[in-house]
Protein backbone atom coordinates (compact mmCIF):
# COMPACT_ATOMS: atom_id res chain seq x y z
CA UNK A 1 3.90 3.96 -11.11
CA UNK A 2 0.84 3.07 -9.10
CA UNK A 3 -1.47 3.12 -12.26
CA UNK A 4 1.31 0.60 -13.74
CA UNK A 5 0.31 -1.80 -11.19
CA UNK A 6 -3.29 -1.21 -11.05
CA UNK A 7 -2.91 0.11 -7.56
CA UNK A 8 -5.52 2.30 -6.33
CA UNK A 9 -5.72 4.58 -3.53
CA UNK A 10 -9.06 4.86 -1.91
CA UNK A 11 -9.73 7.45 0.85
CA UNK A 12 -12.26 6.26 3.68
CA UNK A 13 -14.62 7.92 5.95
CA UNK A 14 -12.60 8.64 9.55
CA UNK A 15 -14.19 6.42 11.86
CA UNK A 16 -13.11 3.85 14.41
CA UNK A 17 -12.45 1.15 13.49
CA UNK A 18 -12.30 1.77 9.95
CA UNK A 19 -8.76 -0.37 9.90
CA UNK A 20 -10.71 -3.48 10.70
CA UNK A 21 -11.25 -6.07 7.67
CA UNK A 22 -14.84 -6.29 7.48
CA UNK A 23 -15.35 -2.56 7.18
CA UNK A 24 -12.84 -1.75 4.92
CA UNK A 25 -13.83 -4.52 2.60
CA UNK A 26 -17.87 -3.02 3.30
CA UNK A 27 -16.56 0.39 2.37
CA UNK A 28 -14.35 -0.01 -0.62
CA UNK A 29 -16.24 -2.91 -2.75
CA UNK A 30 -20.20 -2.53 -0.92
CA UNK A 31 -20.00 -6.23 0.41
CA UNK A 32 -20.82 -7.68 3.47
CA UNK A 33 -18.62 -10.43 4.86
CA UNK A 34 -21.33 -13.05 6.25
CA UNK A 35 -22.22 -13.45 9.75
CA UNK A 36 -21.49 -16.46 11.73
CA UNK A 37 -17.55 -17.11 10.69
CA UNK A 38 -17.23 -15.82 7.47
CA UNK A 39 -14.06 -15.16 5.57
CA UNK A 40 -12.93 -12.54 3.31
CA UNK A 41 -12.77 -14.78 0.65
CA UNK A 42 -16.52 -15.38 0.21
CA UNK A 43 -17.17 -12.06 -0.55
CA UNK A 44 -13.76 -12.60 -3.16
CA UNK A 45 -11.22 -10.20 -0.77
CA UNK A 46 -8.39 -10.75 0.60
CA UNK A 47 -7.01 -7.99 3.17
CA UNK A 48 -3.28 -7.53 3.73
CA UNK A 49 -1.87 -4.78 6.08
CA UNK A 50 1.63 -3.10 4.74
CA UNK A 51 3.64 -5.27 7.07
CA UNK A 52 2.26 -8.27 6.53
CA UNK A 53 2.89 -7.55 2.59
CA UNK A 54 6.03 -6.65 2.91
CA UNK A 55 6.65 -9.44 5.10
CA UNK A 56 5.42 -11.78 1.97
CA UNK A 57 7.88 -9.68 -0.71
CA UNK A 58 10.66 -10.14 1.62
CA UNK A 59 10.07 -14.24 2.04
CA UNK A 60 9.39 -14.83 -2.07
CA UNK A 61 12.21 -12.57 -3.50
CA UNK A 62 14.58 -13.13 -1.10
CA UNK A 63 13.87 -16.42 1.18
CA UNK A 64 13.50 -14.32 4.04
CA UNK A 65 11.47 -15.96 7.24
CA UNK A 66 9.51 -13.38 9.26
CA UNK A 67 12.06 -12.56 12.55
CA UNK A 68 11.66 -8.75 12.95
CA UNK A 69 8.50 -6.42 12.94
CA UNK A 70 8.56 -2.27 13.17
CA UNK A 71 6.30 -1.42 15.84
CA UNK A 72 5.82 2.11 17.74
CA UNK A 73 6.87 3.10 21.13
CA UNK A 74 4.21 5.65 22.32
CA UNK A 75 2.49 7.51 25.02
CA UNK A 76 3.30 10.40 27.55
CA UNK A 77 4.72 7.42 29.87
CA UNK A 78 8.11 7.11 27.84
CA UNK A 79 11.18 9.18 27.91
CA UNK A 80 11.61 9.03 24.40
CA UNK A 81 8.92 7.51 21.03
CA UNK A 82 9.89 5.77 18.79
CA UNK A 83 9.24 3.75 15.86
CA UNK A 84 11.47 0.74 15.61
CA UNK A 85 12.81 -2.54 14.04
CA UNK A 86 12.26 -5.56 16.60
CA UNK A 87 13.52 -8.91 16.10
CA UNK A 88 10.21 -11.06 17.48
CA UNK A 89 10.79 -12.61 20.57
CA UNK A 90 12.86 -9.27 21.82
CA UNK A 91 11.48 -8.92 25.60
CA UNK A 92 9.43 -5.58 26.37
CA UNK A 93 12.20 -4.46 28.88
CA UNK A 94 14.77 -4.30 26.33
CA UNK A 95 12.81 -1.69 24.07
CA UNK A 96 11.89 -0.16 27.46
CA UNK A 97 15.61 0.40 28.17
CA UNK A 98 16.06 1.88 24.11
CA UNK A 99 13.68 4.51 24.62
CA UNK A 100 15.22 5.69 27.63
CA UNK A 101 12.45 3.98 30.26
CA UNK A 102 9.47 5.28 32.10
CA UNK A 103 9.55 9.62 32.16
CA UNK A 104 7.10 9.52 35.24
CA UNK A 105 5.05 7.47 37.35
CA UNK A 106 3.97 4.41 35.62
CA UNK A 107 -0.03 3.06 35.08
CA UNK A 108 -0.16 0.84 32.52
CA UNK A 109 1.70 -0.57 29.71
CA UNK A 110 0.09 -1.96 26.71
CA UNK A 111 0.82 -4.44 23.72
CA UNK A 112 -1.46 -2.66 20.69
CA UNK A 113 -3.53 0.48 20.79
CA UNK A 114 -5.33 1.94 23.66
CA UNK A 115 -8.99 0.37 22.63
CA UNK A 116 -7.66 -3.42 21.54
CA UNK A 117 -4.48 -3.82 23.42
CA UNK A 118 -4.11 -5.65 26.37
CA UNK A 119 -2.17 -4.44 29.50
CA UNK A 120 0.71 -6.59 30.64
CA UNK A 121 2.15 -7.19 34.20
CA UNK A 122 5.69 -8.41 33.19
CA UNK A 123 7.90 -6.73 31.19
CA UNK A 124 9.74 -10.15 29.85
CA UNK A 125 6.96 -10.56 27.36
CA UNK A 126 8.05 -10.94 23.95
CA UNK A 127 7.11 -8.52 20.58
CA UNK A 128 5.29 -11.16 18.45
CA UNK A 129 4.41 -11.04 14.88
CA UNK A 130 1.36 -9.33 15.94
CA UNK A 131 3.05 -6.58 18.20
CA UNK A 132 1.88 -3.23 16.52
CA UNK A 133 3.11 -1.30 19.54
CA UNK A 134 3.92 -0.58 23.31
CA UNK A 135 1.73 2.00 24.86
CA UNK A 136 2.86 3.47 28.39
CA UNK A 137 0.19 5.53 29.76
CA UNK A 138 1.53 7.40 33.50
CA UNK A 139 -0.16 6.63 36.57
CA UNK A 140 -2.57 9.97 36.10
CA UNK A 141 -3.82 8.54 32.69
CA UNK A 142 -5.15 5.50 34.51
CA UNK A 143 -8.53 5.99 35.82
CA UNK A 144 -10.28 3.68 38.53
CA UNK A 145 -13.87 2.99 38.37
CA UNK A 146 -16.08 0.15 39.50
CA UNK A 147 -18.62 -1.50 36.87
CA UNK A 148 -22.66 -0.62 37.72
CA UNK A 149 -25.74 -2.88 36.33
CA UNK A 150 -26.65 -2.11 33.23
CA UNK A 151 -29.00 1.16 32.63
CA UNK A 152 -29.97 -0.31 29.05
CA UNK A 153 -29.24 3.65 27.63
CA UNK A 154 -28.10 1.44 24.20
CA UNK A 155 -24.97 3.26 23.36
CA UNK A 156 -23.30 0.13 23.07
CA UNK A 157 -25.43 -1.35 20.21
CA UNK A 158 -25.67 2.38 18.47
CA UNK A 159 -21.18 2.62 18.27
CA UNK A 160 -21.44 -1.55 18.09
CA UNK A 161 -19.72 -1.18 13.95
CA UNK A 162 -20.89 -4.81 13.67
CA UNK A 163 -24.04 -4.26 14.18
CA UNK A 164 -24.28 -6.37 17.37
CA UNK A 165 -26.14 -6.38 20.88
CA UNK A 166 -23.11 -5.89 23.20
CA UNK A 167 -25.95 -5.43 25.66
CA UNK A 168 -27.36 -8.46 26.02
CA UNK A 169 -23.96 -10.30 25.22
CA UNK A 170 -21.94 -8.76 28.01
CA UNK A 171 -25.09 -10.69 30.41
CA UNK A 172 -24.97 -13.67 28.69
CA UNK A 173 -21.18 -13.63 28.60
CA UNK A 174 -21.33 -12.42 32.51
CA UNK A 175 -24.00 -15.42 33.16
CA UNK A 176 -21.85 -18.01 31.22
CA UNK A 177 -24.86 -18.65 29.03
CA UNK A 178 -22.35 -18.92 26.27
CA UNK A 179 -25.33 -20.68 23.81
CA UNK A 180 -27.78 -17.63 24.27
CA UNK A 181 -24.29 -15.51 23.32
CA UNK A 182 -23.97 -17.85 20.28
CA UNK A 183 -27.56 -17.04 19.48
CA UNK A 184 -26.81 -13.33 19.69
CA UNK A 185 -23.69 -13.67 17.11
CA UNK A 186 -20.89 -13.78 19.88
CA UNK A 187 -18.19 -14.69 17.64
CA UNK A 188 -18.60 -11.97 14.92
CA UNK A 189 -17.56 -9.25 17.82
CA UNK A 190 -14.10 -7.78 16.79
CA UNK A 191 -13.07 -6.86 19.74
CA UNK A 192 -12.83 -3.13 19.45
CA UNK A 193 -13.79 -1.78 22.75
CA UNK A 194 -16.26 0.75 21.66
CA UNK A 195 -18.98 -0.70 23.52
CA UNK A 196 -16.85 -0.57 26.95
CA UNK A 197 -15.64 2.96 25.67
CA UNK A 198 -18.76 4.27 25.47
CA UNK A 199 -20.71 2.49 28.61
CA UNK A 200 -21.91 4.82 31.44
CA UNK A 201 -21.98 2.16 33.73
CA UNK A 202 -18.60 1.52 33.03
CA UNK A 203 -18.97 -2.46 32.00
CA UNK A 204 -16.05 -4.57 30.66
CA UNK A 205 -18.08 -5.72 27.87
CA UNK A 206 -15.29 -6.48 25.96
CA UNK A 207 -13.29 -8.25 27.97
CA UNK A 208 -16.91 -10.25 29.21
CA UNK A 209 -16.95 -11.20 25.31
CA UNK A 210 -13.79 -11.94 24.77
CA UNK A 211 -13.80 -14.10 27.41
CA UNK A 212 -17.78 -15.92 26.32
CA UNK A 213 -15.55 -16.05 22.61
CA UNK A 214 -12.35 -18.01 24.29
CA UNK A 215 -15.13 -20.64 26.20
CA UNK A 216 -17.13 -21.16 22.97
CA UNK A 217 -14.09 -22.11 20.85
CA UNK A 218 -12.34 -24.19 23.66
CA UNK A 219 -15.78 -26.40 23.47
CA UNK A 220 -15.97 -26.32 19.69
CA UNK A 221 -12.58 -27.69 19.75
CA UNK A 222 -12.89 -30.25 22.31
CA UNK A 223 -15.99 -31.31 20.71
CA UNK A 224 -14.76 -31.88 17.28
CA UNK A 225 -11.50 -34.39 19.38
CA UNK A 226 -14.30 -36.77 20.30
């Protein structure tokens, strides 16, 4: 049984993005990961998804590497949803074709959810171990708008769940003033995609972030080779 194992099941607030590791560890045990590249483990977690668990049963008991993942077909763009077992490295057009393909016009098709996946353009991508699932959102789903200056309204930092100034990072990120972006705690953003949800002035903060994020690390590294 569950109390054999000392296995508790906690219910948490319903919030986005509760899932994430930082705020489930905040709203389980009351601590705060620290800022500035912190791990789990300093605050004595470690967070495991299902999967990943299983994943780790599978490999000790019975010497099985990680090859296949179950990840969910979704989204009024597909003939037929489903929730399947994918050897990694399957191409996208292959579970396409197993669910029966497109049902109407398509807009996009994602590899995640609709506020952290990331739209692809070629359906020989392969699932990867981090493939959760395939999104297909028809073409009246996909809306078209063009990004405005910033009104400083401060939605962004009031959804922000890390407590960050997606404000004044998406202009420093914009700008390429990647140390100011430091400054501002660029690289504790988890990507979420509240702040570009949420924007009137319909900004790709996120993607300006992720982007300021992939620039500071690719100098880090190169840095630390001389």
């Amino acid at each position: 049984t569950a109390k054999d194992t000392k296995i508790n099941i906690i219910p948490v607030p319903k919030r986005y993005p509760q899932g994430a590791e930082k705020q489930l560890i905040k709203t389980i045990i009351g601590r705060e990961v620290p800022s500035g590249g912190g791990l789990p483990m300093d605050v004595g977690a470690v967070v495991q998804n299902v999967g990943t668990t299983f994943a780790i049963y599978e490999a000790i008991r019975w010497g099985k590497p990680l090859i296949e993942r179950i990840l969910t077909v979704t989204g009024r763009g597909v003939k037929t949803p489903k929730n399947l077992r994918v050897r990694l490295g399957t191409p996208v057009k292959n579970i396409l074709d197993l669910c029966g393909g497109w049902k109407t016009t398509p807009g996009k098709l994602i590899l995640g959810g609709p506020m952290m996946g990331i739209n692809q353009f070629d359906l020989r991508v392969p699932v990867t171990k981090g493939t959760s699932g395939i999104l297909l959102l028809p073409r009246d789903e996909v809306g078209e708008y063009h990004p405005h200056t910033c009104i400083r309204c401060g939605r962004c930092v009031t959804v922000c769940p890390m407590g960050l100034l997606p404000n004044f990072l998406g202009v420093f990120s914009e700008h390429t003033r990647f140390e100011d972006a430091e400054r501002y705690h660029l690289l504790d953003c988890i990507e979420c995609g509240s702040c570009t949800y949420i924007c009137p002035a319909k900004r790709p903060l996120v993607q300006m972030i992720r982007y300021a994020k992939g620039e500071v690390l690719r100098r880090r590294k190169k840095a630390a080779k001389k």
